[in-house]
C-alpha atoms as a PDB file:
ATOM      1  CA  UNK A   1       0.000   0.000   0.000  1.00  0.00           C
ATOM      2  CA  UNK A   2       1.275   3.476  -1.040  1.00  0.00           C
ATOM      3  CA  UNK A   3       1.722   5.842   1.966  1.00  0.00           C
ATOM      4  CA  UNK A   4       0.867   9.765   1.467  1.00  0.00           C
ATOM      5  CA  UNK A   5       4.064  10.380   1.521  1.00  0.00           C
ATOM      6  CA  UNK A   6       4.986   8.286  -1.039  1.00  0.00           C
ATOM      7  CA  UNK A   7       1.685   9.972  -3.051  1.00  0.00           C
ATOM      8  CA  UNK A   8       3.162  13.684  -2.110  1.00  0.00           C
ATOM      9  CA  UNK A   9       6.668  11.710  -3.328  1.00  0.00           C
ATOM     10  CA  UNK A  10       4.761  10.461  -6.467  1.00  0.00           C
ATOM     11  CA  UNK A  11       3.679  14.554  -6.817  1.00  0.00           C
ATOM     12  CA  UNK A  12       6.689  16.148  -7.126  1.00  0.00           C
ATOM     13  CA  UNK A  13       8.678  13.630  -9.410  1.00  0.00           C
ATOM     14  CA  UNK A  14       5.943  14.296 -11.746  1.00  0.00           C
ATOM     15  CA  UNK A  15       5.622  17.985 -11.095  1.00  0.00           C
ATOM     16  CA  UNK A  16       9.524  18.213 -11.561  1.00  0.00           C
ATOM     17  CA  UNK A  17       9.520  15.591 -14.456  1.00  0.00           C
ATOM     18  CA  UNK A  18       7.003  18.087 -16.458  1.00  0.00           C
ATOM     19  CA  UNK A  19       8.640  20.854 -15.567  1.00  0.00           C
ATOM     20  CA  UNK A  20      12.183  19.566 -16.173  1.00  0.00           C
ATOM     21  CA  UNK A  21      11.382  16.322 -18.729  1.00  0.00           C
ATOM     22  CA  UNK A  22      14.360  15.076 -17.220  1.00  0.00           C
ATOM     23  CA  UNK A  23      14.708  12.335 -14.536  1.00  0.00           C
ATOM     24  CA  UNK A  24      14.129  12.903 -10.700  1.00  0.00           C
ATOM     25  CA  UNK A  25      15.966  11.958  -8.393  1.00  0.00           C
ATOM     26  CA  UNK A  26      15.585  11.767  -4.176  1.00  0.00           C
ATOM     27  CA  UNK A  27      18.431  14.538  -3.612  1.00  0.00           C
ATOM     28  CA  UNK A  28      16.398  16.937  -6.521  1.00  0.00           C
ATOM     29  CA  UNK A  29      13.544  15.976  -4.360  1.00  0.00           C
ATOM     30  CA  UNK A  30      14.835  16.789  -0.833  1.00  0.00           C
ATOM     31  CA  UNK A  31      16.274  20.317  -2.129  1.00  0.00           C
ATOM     32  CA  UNK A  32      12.836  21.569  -4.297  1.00  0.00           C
ATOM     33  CA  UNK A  33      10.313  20.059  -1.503  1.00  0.00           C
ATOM     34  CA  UNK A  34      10.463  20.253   2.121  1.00  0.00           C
ATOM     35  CA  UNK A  35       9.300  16.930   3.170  1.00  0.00           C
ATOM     36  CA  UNK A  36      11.668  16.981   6.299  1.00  0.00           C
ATOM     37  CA  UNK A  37      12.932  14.038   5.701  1.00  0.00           C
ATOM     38  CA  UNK A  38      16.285  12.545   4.328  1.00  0.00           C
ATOM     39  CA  UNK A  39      17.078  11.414   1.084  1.00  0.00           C
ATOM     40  CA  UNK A  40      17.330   8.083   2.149  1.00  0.00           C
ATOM     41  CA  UNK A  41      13.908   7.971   2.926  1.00  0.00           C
ATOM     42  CA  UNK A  42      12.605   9.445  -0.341  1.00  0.00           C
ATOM     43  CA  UNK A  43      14.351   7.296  -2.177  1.00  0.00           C
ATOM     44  CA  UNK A  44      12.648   4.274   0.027  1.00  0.00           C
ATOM     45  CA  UNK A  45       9.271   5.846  -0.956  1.00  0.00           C
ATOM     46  CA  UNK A  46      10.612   5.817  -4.517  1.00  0.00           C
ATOM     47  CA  UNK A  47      11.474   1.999  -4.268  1.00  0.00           C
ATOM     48  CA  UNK A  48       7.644   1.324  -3.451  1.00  0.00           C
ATOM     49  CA  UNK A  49       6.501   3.389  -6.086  1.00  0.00           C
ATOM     50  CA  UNK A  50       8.329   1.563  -8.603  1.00  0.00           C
ATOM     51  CA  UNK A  51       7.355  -1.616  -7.231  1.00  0.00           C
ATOM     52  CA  UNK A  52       4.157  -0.513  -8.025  1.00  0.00           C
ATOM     53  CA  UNK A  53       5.259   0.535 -11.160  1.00  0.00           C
ATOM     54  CA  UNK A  54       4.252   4.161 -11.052  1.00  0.00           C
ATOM     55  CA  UNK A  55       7.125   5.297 -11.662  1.00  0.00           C
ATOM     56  CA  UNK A  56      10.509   3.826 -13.179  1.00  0.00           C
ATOM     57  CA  UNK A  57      14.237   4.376 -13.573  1.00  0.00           C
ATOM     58  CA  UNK A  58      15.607   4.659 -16.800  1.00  0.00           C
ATOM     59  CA  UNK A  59      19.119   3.222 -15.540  1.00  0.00           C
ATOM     60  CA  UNK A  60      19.876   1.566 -12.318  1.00  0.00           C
ATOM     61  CA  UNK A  61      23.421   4.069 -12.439  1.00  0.00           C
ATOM     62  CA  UNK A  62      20.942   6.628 -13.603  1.00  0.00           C
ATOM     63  CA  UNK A  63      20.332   8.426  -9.951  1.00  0.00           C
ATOM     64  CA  UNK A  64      16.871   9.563 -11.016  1.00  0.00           C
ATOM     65  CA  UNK A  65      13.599   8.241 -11.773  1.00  0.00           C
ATOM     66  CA  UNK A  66      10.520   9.269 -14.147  1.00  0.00           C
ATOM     67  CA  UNK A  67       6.595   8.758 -13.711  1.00  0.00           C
ATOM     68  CA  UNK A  68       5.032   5.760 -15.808  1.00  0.00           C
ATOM     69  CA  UNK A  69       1.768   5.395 -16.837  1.00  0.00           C
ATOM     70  CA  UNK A  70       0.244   7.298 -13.832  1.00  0.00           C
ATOM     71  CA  UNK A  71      -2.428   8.510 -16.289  1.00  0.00           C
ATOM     72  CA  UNK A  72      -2.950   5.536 -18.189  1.00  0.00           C
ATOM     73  CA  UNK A  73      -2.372   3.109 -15.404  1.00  0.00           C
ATOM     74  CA  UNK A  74      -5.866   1.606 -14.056  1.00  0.00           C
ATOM     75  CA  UNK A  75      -4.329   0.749 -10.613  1.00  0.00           C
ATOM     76  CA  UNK A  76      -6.191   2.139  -7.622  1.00  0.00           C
ATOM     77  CA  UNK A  77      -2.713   3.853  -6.685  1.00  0.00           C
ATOM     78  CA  UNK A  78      -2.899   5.391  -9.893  1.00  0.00           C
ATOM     79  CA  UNK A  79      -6.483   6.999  -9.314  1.00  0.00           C
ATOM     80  CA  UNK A  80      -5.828   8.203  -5.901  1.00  0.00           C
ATOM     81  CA  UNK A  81      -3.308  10.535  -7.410  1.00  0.00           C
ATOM     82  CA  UNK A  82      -4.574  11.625 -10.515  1.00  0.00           C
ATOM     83  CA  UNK A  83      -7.640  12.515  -7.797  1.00  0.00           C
ATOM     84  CA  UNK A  84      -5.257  14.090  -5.691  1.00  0.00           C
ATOM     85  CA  UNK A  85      -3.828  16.325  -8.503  1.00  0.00           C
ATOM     86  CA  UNK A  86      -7.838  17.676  -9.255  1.00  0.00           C
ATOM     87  CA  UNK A  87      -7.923  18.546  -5.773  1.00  0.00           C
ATOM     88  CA  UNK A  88      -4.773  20.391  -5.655  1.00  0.00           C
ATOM     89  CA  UNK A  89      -5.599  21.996  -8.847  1.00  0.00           C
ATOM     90  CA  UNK A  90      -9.021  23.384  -7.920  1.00  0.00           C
ATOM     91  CA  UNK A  91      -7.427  24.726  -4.389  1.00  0.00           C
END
């Protein structure tokens, strides 16, 4: 089961991914968001998400990671945050 912090993870690798169209990775993530938590930690959140393939690295040297199908992707993961992203775009 995917945490809300691994949502708000899931959130700004795709926010920064958009923005950027390059891969993410946990440090990028640490210094653009304050989660208040290490690296370390974001990049455990970042191993669940790609076990649940919602998001994927393009290299395992690569150091960064990109969002996968999130849109597409029928999970129930995948609907929570597309919902989540309505609500944050209506606030």
């Amino acid at each position: 089961m995917v945490s809300e912090r691994s949502l708000a993870v899931l959130h700004a690798i795709v926010s920064d991914y958009v923005s950027s169209n390059e891969p993410v990775g946990s440090k990028a993530i640490v210094d653009r968001h304050s989660f208040g938590v290490s690296a370390a930690t974001i990049r455990n959140d970042m191993a669940l998400l790609e076990e649940d393939e919602l998001i994927a690295q393009p290299h395992t040297s690569s150091g960064g990671c990109r969002p996968t199908r999130v849109i597409a992707c029928t999970s129930t993961h995948s609907r929570k945050f597309v919902l989540s992203l309505r609500r944050n775009a209506q606030l």
